[in-house]
PDB file of N, CA and C in Angstrom:
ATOM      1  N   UNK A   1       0.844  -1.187   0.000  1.00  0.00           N
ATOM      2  CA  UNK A   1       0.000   0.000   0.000  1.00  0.00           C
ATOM      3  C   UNK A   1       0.881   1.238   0.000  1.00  0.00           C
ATOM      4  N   UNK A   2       0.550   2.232  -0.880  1.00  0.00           N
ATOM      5  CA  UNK A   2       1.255   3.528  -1.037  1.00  0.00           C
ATOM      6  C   UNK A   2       0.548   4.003  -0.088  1.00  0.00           C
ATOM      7  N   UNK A   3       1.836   5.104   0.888  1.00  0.00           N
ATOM      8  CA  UNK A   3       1.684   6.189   1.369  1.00  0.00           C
ATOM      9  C   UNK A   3       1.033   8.078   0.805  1.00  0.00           C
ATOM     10  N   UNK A   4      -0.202   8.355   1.098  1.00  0.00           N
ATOM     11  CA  UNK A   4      -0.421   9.261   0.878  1.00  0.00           C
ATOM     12  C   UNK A   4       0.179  10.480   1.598  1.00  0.00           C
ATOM     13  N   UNK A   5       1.063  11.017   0.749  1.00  0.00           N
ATOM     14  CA  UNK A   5       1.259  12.703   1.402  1.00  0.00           C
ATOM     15  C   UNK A   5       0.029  13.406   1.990  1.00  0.00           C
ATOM     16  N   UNK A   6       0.451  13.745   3.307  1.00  0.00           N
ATOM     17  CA  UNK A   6      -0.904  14.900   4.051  1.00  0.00           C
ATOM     18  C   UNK A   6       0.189  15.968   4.365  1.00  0.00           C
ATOM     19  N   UNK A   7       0.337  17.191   3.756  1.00  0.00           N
ATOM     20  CA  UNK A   7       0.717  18.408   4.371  1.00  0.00           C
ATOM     21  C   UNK A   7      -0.738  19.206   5.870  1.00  0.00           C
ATOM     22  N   UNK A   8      -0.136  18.805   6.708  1.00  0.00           N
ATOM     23  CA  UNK A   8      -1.023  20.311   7.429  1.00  0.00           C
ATOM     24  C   UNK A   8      -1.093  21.269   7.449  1.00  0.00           C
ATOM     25  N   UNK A   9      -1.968  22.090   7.666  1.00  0.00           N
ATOM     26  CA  UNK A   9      -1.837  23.759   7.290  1.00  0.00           C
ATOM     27  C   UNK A   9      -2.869  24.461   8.307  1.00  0.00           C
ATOM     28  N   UNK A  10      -2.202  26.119   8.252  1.00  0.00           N
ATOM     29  CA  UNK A  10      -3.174  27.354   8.718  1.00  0.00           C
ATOM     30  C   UNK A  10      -3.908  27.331   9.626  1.00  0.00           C
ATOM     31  N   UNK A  11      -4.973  26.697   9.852  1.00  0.00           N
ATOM     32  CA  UNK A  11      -5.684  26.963  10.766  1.00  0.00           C
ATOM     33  C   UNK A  11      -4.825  26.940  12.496  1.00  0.00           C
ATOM     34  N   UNK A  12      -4.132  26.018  12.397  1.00  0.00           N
ATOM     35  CA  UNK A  12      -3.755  25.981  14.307  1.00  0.00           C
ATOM     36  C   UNK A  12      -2.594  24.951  13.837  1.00  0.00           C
ATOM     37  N   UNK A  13      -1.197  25.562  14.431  1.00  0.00           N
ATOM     38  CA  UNK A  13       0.107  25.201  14.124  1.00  0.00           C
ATOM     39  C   UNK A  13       0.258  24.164  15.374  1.00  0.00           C
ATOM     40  N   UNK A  14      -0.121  24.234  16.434  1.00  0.00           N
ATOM     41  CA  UNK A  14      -0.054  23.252  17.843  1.00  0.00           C
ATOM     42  C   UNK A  14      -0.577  21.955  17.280  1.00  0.00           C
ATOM     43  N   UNK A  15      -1.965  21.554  16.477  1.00  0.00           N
ATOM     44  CA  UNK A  15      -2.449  20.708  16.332  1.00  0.00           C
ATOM     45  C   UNK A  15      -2.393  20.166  14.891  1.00  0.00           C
ATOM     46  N   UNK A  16      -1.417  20.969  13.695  1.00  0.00           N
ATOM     47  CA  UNK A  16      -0.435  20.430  12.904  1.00  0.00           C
ATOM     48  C   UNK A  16       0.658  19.808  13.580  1.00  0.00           C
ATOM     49  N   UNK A  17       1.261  20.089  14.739  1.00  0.00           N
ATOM     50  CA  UNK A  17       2.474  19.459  14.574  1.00  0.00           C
ATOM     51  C   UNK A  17       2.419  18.027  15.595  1.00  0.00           C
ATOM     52  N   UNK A  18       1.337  18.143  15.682  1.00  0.00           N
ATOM     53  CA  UNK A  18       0.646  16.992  16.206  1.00  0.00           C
ATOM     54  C   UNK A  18       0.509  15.885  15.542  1.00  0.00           C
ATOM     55  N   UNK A  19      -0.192  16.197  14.455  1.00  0.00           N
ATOM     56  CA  UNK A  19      -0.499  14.987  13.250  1.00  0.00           C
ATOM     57  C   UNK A  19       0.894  15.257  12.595  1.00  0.00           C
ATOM     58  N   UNK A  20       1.643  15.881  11.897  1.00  0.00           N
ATOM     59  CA  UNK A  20       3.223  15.971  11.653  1.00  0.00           C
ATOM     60  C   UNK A  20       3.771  14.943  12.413  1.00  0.00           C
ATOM     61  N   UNK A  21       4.007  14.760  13.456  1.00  0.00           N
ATOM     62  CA  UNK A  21       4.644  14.167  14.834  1.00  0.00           C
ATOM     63  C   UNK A  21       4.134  12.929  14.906  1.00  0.00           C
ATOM     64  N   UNK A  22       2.769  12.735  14.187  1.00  0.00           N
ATOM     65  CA  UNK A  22       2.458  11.135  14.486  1.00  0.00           C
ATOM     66  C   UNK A  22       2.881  10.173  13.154  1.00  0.00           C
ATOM     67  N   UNK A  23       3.385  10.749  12.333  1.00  0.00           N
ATOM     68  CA  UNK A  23       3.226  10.649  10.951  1.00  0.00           C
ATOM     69  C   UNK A  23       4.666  10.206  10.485  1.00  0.00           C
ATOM     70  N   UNK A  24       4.774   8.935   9.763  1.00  0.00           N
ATOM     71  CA  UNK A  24       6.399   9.338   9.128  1.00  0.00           C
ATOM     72  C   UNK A  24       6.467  10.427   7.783  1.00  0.00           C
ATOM     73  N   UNK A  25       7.619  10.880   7.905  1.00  0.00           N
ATOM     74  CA  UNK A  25       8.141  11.748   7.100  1.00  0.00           C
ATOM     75  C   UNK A  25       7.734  11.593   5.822  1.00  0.00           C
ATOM     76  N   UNK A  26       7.636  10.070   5.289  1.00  0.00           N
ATOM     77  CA  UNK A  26       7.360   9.957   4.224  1.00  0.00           C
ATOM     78  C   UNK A  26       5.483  10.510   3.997  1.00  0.00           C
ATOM     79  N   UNK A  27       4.807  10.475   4.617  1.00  0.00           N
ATOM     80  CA  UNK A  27       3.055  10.363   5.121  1.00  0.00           C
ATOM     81  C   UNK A  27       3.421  11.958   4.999  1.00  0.00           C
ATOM     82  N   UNK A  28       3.902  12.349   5.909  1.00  0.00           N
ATOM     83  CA  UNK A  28       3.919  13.893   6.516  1.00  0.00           C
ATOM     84  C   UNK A  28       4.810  14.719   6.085  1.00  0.00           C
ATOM     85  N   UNK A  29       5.733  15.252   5.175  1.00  0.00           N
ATOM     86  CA  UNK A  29       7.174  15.845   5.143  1.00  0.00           C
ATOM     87  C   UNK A  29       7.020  17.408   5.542  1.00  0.00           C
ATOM     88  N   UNK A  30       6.265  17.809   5.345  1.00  0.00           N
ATOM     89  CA  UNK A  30       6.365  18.925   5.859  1.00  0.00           C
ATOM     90  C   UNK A  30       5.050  19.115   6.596  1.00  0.00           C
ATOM     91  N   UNK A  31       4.819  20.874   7.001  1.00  0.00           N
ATOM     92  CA  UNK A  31       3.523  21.403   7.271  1.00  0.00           C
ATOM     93  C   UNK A  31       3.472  22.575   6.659  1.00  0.00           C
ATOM     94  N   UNK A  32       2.256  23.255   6.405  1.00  0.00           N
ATOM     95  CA  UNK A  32       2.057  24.331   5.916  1.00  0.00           C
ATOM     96  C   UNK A  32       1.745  25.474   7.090  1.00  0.00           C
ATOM     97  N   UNK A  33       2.513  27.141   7.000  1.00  0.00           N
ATOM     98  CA  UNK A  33       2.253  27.538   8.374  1.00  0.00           C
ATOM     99  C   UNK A  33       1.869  28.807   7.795  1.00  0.00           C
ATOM    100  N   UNK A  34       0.989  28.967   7.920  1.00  0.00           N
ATOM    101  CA  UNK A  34       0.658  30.861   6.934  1.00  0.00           C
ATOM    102  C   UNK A  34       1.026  32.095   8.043  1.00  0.00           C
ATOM    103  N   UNK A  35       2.694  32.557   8.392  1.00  0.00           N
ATOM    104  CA  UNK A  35       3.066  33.319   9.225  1.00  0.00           C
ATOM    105  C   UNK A  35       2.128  34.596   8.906  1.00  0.00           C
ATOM    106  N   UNK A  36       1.714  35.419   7.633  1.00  0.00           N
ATOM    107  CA  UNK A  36       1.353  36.402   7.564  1.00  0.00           C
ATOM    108  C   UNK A  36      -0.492  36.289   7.826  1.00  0.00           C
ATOM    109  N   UNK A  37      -0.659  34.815   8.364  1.00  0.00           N
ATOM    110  CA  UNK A  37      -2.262  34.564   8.647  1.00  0.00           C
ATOM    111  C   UNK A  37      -2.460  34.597  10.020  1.00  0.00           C
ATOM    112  N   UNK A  38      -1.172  34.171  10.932  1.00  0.00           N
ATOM    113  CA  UNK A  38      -1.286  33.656  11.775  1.00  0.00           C
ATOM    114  C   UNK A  38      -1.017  34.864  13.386  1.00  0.00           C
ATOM    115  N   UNK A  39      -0.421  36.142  13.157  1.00  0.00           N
ATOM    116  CA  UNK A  39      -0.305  36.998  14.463  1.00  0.00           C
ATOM    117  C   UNK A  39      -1.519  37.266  15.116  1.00  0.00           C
ATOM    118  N   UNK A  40      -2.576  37.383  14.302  1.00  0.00           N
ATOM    119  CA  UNK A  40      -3.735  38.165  15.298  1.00  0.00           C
ATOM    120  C   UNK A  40      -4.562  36.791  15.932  1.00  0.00           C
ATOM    121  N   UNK A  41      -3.635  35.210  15.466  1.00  0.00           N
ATOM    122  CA  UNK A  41      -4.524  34.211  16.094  1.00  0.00           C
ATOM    123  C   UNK A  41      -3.475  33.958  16.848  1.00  0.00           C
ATOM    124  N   UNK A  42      -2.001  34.592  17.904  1.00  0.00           N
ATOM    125  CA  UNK A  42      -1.494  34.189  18.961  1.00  0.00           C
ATOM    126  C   UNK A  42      -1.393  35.313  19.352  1.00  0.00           C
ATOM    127  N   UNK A  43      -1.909  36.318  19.458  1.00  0.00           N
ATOM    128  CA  UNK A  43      -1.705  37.847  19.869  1.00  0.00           C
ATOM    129  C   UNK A  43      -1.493  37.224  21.259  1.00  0.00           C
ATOM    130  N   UNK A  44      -2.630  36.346  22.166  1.00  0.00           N
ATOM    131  CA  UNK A  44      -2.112  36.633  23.927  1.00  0.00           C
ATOM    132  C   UNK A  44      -1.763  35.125  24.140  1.00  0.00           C
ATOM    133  N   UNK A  45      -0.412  34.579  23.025  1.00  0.00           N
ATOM    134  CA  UNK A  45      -0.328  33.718  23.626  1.00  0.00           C
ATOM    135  C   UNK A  45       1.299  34.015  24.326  1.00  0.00           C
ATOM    136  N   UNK A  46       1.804  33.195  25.546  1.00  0.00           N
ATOM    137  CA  UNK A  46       3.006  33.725  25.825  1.00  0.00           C
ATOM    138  C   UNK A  46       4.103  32.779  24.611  1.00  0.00           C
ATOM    139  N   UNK A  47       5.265  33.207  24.336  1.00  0.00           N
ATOM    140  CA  UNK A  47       5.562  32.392  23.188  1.00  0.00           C
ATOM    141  C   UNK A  47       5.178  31.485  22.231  1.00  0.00           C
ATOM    142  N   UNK A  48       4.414  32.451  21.380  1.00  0.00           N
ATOM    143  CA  UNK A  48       4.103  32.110  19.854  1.00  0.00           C
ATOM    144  C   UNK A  48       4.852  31.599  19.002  1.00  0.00           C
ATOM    145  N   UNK A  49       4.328  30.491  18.307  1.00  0.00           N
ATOM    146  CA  UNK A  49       5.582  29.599  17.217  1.00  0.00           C
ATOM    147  C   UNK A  49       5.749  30.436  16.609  1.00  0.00           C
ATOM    148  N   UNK A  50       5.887  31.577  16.026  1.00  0.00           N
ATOM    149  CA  UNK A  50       6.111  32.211  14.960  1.00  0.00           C
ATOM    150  C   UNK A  50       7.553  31.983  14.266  1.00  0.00           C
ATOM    151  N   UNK A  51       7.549  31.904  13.162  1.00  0.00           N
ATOM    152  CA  UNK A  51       9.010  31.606  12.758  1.00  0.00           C
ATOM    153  C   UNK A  51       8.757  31.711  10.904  1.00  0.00           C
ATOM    154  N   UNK A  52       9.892  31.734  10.327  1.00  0.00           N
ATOM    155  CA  UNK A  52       9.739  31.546   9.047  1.00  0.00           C
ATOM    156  C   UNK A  52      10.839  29.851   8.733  1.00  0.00           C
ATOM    157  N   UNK A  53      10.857  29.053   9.554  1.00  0.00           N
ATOM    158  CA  UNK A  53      11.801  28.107   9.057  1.00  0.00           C
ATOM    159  C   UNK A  53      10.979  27.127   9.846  1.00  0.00           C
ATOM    160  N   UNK A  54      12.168  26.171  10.632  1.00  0.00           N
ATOM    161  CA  UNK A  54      11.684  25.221  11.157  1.00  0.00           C
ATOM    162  C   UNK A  54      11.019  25.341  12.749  1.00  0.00           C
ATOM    163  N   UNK A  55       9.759  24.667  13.390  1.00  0.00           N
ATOM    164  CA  UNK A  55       9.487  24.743  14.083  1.00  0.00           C
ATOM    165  C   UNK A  55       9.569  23.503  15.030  1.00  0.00           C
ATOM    166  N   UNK A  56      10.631  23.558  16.361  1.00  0.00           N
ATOM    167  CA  UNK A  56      11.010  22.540  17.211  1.00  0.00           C
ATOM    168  C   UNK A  56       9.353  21.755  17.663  1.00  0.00           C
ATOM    169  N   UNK A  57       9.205  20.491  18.030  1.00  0.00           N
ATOM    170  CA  UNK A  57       8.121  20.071  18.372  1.00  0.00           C
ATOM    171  C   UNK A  57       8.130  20.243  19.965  1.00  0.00           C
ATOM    172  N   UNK A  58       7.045  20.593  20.345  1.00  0.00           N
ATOM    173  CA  UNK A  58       6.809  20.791  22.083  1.00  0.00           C
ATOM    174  C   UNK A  58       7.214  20.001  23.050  1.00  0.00           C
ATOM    175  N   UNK A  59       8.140  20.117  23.881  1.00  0.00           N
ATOM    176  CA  UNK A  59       8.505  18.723  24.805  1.00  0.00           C
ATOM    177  C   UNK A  59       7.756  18.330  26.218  1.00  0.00           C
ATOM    178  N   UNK A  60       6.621  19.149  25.990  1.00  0.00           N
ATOM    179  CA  UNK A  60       5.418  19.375  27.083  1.00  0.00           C
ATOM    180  C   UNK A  60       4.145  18.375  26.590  1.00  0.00           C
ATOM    181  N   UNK A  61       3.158  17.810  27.309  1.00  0.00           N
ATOM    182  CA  UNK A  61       2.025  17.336  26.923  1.00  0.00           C
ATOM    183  C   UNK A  61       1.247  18.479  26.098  1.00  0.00           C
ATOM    184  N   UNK A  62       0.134  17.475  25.315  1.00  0.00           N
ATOM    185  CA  UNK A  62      -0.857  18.846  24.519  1.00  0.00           C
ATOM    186  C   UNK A  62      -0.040  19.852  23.754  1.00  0.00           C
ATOM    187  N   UNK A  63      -0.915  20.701  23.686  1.00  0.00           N
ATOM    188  CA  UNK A  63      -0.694  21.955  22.966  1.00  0.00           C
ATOM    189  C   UNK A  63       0.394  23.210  23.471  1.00  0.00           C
ATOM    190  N   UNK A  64       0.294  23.211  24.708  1.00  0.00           N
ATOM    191  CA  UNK A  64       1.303  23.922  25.319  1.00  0.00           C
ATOM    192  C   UNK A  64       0.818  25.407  24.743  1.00  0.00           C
ATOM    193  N   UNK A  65       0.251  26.086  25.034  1.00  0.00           N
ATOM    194  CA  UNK A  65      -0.589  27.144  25.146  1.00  0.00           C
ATOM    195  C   UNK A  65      -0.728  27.635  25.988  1.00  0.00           C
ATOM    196  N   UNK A  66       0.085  29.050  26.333  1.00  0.00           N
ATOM    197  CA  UNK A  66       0.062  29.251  27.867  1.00  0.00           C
ATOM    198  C   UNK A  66      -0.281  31.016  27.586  1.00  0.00           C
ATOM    199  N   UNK A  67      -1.285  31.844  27.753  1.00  0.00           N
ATOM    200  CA  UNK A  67      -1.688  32.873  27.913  1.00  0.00           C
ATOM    201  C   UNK A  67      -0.832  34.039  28.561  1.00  0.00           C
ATOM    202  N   UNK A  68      -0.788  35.443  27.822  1.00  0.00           N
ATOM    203  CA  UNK A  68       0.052  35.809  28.462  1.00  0.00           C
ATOM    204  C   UNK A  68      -0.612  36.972  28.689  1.00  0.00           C
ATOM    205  N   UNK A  69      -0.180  36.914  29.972  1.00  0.00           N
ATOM    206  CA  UNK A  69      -1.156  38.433  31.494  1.00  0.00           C
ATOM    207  C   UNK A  69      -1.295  39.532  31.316  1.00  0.00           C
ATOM    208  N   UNK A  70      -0.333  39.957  30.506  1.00  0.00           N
ATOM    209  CA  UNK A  70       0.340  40.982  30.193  1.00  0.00           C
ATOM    210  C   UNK A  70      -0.229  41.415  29.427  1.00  0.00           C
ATOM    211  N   UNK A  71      -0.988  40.836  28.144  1.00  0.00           N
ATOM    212  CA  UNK A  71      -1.704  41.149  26.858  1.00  0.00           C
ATOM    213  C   UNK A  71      -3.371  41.406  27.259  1.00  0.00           C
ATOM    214  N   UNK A  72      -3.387  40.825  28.525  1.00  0.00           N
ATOM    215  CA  UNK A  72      -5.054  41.134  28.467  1.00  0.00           C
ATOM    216  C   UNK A  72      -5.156  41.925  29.508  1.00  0.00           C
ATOM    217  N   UNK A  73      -6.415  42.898  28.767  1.00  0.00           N
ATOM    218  CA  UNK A  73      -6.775  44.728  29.265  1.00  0.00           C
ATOM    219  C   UNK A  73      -7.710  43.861  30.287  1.00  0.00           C
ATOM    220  N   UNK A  74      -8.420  43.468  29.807  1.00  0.00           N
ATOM    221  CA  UNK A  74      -9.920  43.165  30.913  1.00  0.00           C
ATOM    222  C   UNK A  74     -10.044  41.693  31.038  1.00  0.00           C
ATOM    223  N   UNK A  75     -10.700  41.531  32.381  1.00  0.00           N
ATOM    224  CA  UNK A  75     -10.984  39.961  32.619  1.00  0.00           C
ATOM    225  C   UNK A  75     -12.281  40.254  32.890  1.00  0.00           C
ATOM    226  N   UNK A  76     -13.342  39.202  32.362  1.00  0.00           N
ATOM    227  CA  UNK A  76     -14.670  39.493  32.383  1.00  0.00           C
ATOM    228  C   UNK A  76     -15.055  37.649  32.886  1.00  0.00           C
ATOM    229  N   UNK A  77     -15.672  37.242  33.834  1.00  0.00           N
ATOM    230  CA  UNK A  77     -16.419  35.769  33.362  1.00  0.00           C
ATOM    231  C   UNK A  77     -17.603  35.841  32.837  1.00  0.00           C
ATOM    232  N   UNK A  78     -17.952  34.900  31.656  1.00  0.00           N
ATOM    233  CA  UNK A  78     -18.753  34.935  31.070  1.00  0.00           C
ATOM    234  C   UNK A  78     -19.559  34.022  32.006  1.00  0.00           C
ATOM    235  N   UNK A  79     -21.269  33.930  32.364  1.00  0.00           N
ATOM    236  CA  UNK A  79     -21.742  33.193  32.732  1.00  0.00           C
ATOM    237  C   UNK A  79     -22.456  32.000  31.356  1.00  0.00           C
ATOM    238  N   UNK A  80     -22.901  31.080  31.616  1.00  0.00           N
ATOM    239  CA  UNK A  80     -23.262  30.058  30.471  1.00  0.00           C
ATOM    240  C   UNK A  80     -24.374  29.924  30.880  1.00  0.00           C
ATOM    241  N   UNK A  81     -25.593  29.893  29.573  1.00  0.00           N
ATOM    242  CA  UNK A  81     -26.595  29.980  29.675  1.00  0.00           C
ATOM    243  C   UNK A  81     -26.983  28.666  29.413  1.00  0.00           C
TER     244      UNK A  81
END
Protein backbone atom coordinates (compact mmCIF):
# COMPACT_ATOMS: atom_id res chain seq x y z
CA UNK A 1 0.00 0.00 0.00
CA UNK A 2 1.25 3.53 -1.04
CA UNK A 3 1.68 6.19 1.37
CA UNK A 4 -0.42 9.26 0.88
CA UNK A 5 1.26 12.70 1.40
CA UNK A 6 -0.90 14.90 4.05
CA UNK A 7 0.72 18.41 4.37
CA UNK A 8 -1.02 20.31 7.43
CA UNK A 9 -1.84 23.76 7.29
CA UNK A 10 -3.17 27.35 8.72
CA UNK A 11 -5.68 26.96 10.77
CA UNK A 12 -3.76 25.98 14.31
CA UNK A 13 0.11 25.20 14.12
CA UNK A 14 -0.05 23.25 17.84
CA UNK A 15 -2.45 20.71 16.33
CA UNK A 16 -0.44 20.43 12.90
CA UNK A 17 2.47 19.46 14.57
CA UNK A 18 0.65 16.99 16.21
CA UNK A 19 -0.50 14.99 13.25
CA UNK A 20 3.22 15.97 11.65
CA UNK A 21 4.64 14.17 14.83
CA UNK A 22 2.46 11.13 14.49
CA UNK A 23 3.23 10.65 10.95
CA UNK A 24 6.40 9.34 9.13
CA UNK A 25 8.14 11.75 7.10
CA UNK A 26 7.36 9.96 4.22
CA UNK A 27 3.06 10.36 5.12
CA UNK A 28 3.92 13.89 6.52
CA UNK A 29 7.17 15.85 5.14
CA UNK A 30 6.36 18.92 5.86
CA UNK A 31 3.52 21.40 7.27
CA UNK A 32 2.06 24.33 5.92
CA UNK A 33 2.25 27.54 8.37
CA UNK A 34 0.66 30.86 6.93
CA UNK A 35 3.07 33.32 9.23
CA UNK A 36 1.35 36.40 7.56
CA UNK A 37 -2.26 34.56 8.65
CA UNK A 38 -1.29 33.66 11.78
CA UNK A 39 -0.30 37.00 14.46
CA UNK A 40 -3.73 38.16 15.30
CA UNK A 41 -4.52 34.21 16.09
CA UNK A 42 -1.49 34.19 18.96
CA UNK A 43 -1.70 37.85 19.87
CA UNK A 44 -2.11 36.63 23.93
CA UNK A 45 -0.33 33.72 23.63
CA UNK A 46 3.01 33.73 25.83
CA UNK A 47 5.56 32.39 23.19
CA UNK A 48 4.10 32.11 19.85
CA UNK A 49 5.58 29.60 17.22
CA UNK A 50 6.11 32.21 14.96
CA UNK A 51 9.01 31.61 12.76
CA UNK A 52 9.74 31.55 9.05
CA UNK A 53 11.80 28.11 9.06
CA UNK A 54 11.68 25.22 11.16
CA UNK A 55 9.49 24.74 14.08
CA UNK A 56 11.01 22.54 17.21
CA UNK A 57 8.12 20.07 18.37
CA UNK A 58 6.81 20.79 22.08
CA UNK A 59 8.51 18.72 24.80
CA UNK A 60 5.42 19.38 27.08
CA UNK A 61 2.02 17.34 26.92
CA UNK A 62 -0.86 18.85 24.52
CA UNK A 63 -0.69 21.96 22.97
CA UNK A 64 1.30 23.92 25.32
CA UNK A 65 -0.59 27.14 25.15
CA UNK A 66 0.06 29.25 27.87
CA UNK A 67 -1.69 32.87 27.91
CA UNK A 68 0.05 35.81 28.46
CA UNK A 69 -1.16 38.43 31.49
CA UNK A 70 0.34 40.98 30.19
CA UNK A 71 -1.70 41.15 26.86
CA UNK A 72 -5.05 41.13 28.47
CA UNK A 73 -6.77 44.73 29.26
CA UNK A 74 -9.92 43.16 30.91
CA UNK A 75 -10.98 39.96 32.62
CA UNK A 76 -14.67 39.49 32.38
CA UNK A 77 -16.42 35.77 33.36
CA UNK A 78 -18.75 34.94 31.07
CA UNK A 79 -21.74 33.19 32.73
CA UNK A 80 -23.26 30.06 30.47
CA UNK A 81 -26.59 29.98 29.67
Amino acid sequence: MQEVKTIPHRHNIHAALHVAASQSPATCPRGEYLINYMPEKVHFQKDPLLTDRLIPLPTKPGFVIEIDASKVEEREVLKQV
